[in-house]
N, C-alpha and C. Protein backbone atom coordinates (compact mmCIF):
# COMPACT_ATOMS: atom_id res chain seq x y z
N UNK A 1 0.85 -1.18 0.00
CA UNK A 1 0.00 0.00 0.00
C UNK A 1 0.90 1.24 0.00
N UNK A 2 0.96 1.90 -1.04
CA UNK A 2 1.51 3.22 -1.08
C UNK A 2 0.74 4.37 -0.01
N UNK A 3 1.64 5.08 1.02
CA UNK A 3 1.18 6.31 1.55
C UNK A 3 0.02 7.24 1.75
N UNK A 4 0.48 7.68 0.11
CA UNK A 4 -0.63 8.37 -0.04
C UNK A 4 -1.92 7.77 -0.18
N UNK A 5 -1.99 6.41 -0.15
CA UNK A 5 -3.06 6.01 -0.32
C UNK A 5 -4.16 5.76 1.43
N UNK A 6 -2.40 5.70 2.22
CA UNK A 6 -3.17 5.82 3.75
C UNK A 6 -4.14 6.35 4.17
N UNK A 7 -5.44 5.89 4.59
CA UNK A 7 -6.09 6.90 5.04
C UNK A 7 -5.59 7.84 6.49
N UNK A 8 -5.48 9.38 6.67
CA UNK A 8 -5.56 9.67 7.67
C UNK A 8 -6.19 10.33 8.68
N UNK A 9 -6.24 9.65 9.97
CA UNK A 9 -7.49 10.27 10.79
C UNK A 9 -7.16 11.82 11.33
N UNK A 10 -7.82 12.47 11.10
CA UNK A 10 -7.90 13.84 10.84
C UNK A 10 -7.65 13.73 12.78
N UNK A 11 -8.51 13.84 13.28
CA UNK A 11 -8.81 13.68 14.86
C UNK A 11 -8.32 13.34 16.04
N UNK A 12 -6.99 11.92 14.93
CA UNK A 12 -5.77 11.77 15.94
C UNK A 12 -4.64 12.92 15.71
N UNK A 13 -4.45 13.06 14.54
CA UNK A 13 -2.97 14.27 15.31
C UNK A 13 -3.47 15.50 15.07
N UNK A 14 -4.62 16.35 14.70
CA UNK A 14 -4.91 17.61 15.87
C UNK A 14 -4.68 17.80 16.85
N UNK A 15 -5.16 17.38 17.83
CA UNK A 15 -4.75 17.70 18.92
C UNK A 15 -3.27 17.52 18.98
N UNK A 16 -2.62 16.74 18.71
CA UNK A 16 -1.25 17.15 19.18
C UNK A 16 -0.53 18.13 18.56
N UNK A 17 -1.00 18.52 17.39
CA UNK A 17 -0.38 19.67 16.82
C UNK A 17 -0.38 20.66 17.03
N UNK A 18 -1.59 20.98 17.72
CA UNK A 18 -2.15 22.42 18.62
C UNK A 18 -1.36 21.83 19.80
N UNK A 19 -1.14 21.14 20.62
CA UNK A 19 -0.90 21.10 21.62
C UNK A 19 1.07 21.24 21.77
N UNK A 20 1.60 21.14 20.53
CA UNK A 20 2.57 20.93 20.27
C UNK A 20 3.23 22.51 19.75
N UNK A 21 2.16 23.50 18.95
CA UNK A 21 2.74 24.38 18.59
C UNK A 21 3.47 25.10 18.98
N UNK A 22 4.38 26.03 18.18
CA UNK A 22 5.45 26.95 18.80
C UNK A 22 4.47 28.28 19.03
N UNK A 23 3.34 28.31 18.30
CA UNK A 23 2.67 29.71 18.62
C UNK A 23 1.37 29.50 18.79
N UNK A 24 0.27 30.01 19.94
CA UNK A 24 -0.99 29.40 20.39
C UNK A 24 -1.54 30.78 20.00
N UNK A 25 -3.22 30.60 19.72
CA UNK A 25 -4.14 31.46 19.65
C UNK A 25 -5.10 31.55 21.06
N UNK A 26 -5.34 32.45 22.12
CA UNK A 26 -5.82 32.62 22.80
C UNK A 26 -6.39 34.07 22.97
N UNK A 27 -7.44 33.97 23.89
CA UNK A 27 -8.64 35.34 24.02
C UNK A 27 -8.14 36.23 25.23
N UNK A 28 -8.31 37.49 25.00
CA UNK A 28 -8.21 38.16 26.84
C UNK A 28 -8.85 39.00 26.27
N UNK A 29 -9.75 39.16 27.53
CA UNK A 29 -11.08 40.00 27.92
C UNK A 29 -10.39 40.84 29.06
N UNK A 30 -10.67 42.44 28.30
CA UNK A 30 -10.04 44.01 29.21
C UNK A 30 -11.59 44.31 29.49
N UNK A 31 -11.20 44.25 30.72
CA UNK A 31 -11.58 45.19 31.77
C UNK A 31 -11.60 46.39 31.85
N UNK A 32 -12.50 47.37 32.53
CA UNK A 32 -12.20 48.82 32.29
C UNK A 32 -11.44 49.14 33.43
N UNK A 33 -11.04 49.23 34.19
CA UNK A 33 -10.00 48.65 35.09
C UNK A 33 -8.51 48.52 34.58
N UNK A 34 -8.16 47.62 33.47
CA UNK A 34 -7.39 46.95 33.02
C UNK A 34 -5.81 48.24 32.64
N UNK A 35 -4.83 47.44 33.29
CA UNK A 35 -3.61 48.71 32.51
C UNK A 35 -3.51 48.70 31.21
N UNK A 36 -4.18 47.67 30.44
CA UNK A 36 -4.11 48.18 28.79
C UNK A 36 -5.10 49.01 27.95
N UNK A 37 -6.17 49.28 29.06
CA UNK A 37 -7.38 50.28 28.60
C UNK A 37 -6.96 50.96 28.08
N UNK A 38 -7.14 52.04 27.14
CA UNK A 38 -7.40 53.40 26.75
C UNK A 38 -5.34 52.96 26.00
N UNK A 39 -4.67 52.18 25.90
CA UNK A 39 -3.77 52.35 25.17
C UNK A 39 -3.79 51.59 23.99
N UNK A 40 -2.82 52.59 22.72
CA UNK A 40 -2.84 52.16 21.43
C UNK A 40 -2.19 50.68 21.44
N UNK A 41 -2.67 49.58 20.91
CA UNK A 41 -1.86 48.13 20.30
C UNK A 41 -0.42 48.55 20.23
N UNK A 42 -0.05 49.49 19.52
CA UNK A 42 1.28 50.00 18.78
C UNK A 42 2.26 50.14 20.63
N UNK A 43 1.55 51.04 21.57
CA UNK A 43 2.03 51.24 22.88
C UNK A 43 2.35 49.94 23.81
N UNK A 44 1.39 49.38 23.35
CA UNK A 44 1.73 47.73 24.25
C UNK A 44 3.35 47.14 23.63
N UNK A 45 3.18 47.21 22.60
CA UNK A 45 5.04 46.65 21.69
C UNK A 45 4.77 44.79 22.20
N UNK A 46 3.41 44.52 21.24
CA UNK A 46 3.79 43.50 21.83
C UNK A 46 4.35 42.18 20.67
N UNK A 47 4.66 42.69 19.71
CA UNK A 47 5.03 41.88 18.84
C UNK A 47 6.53 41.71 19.51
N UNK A 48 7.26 42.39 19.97
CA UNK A 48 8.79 42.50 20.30
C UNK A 48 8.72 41.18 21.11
N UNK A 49 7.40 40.88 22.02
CA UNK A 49 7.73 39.69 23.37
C UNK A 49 7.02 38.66 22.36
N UNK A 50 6.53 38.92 21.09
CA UNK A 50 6.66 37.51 20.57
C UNK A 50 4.85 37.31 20.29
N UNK A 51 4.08 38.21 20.26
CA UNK A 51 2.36 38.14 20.32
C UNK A 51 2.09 38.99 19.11
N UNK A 52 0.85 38.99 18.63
CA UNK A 52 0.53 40.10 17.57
C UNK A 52 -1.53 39.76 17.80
N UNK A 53 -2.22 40.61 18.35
CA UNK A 53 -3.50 40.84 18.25
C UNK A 53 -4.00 40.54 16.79
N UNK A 54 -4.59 39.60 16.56
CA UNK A 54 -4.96 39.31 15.47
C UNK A 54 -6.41 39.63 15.00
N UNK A 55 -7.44 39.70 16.16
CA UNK A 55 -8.40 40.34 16.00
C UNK A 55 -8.73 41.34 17.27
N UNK A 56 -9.89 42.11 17.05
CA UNK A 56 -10.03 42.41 18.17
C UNK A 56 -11.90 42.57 18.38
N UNK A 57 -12.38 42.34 19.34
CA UNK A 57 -14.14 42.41 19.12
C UNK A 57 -14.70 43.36 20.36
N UNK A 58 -15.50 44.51 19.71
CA UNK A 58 -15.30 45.64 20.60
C UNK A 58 -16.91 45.75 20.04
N UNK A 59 -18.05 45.45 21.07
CA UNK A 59 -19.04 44.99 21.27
C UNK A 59 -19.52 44.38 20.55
N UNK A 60 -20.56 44.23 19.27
CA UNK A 60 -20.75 43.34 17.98
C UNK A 60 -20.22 43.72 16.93
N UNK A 61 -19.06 44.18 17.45
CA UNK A 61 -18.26 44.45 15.44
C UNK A 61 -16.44 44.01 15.68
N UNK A 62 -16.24 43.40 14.95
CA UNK A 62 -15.25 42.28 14.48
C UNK A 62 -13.91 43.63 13.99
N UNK A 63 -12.92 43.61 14.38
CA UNK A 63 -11.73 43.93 13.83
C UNK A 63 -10.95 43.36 13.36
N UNK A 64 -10.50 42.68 12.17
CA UNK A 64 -9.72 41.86 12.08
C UNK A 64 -7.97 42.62 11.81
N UNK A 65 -6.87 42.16 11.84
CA UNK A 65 -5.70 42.60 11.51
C UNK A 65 -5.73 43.82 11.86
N UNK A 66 -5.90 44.73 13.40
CA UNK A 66 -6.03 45.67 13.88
C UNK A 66 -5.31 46.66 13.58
N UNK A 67 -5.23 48.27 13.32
CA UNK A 67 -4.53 48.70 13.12
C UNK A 67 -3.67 49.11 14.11
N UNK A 68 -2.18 49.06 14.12
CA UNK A 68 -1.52 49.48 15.10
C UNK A 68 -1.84 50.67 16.49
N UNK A 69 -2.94 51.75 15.82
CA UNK A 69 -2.95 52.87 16.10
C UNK A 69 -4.30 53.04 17.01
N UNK A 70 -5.30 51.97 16.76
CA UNK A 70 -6.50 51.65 17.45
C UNK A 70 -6.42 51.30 19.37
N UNK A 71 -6.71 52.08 19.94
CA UNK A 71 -7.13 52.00 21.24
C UNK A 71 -7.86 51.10 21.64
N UNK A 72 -7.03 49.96 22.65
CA UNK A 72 -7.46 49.19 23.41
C UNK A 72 -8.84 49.91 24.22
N UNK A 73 -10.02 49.73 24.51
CA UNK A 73 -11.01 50.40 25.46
C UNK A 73 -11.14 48.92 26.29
N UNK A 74 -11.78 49.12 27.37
CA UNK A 74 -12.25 47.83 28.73
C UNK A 74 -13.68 47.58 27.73
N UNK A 75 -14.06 46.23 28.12
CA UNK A 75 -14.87 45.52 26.98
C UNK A 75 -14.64 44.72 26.25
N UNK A 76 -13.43 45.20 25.07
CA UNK A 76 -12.74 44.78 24.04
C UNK A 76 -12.10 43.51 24.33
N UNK A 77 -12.83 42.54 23.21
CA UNK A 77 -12.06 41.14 23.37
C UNK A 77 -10.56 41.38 22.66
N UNK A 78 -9.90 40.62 22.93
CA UNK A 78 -8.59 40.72 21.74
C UNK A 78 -8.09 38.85 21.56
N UNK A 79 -8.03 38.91 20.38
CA UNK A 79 -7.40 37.19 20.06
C UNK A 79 -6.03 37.53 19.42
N UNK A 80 -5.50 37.12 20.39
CA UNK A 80 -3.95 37.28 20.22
C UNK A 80 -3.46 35.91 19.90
N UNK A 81 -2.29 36.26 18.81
CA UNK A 81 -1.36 34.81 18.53
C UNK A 81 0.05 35.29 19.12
N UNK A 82 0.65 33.88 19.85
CA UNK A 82 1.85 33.72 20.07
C UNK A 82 2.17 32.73 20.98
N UNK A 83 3.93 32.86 21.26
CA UNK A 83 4.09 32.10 22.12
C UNK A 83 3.47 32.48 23.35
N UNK A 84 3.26 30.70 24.21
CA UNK A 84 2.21 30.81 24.99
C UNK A 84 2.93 31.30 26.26
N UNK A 85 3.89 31.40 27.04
CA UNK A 85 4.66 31.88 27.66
C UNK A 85 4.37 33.49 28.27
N UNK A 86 4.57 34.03 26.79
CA UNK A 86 4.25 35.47 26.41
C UNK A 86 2.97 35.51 26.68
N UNK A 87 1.95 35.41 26.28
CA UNK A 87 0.61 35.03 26.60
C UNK A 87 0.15 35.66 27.73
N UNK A 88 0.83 34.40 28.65
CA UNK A 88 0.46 34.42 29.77
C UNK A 88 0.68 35.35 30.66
N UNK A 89 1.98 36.63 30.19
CA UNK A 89 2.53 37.33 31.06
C UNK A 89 1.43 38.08 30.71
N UNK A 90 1.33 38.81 29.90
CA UNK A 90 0.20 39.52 29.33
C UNK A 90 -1.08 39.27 29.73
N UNK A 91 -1.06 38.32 29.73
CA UNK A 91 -2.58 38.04 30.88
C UNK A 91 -2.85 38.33 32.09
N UNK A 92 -2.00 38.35 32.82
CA UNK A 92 -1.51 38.65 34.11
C UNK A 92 -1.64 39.70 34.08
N UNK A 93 -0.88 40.88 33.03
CA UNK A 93 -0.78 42.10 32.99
C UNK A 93 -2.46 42.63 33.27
N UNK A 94 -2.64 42.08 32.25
CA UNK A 94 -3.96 43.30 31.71
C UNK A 94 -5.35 42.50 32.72
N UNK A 95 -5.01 41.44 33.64
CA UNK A 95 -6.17 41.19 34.86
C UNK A 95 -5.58 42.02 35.89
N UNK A 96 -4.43 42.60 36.00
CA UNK A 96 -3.75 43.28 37.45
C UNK A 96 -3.12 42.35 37.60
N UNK A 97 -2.63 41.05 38.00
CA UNK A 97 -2.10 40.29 38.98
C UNK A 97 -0.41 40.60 38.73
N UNK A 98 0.03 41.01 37.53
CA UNK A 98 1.62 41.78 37.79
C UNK A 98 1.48 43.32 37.09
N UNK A 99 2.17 43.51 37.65
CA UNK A 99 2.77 45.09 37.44
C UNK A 99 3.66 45.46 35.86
């Protein structure tokens, strides 16, 4: 049986591939509260730690590929890609729990 003729199960290696990646897609929900309120994407610099906001959803309307220059407001979902590491600091950030 040639390869390509393998069937493959879609269902077994998903998950490990997401689970495996070098760069994860995850959500954070700002707060009005939040230290990233009221600042531009461009001010955060967060492509430098390795993230890039890929969308952003700021009550029922969809931003996709945000512009640098657009103001974070409390509300605003943001779906950020990156390493998950980075992520997480940033998460921390923008709930309060680090400085």
């Amino acid at each position: 049986m040639d390869l390509l003729d393998t069937p493959i199960e879609a269902r077994s290696f998903i998950p490990f591939v997401l689970e495996n990646a070098d760069e994860k897609i995850n959500v954070l929900f700002v707060a009005n509260n939040s230290p990233i309120a009221g600042k531009t994407i461009k001010s955060l610099d967060l492509e430098s730690h390795g993230l890039k906001v890929i969308a952003l959803k700021r009550k029922n309307r969809w931003i996709y590929d945000p512009e640098e220059d657009i103001t974070v407001r409390g509300g605003d979902m943001l779906i950020v890609r990156g390493v998950q590491s980075a992520y997480e600091k940033l998460r921390d950030y923008v709930e309060g729990t680090v400085k």
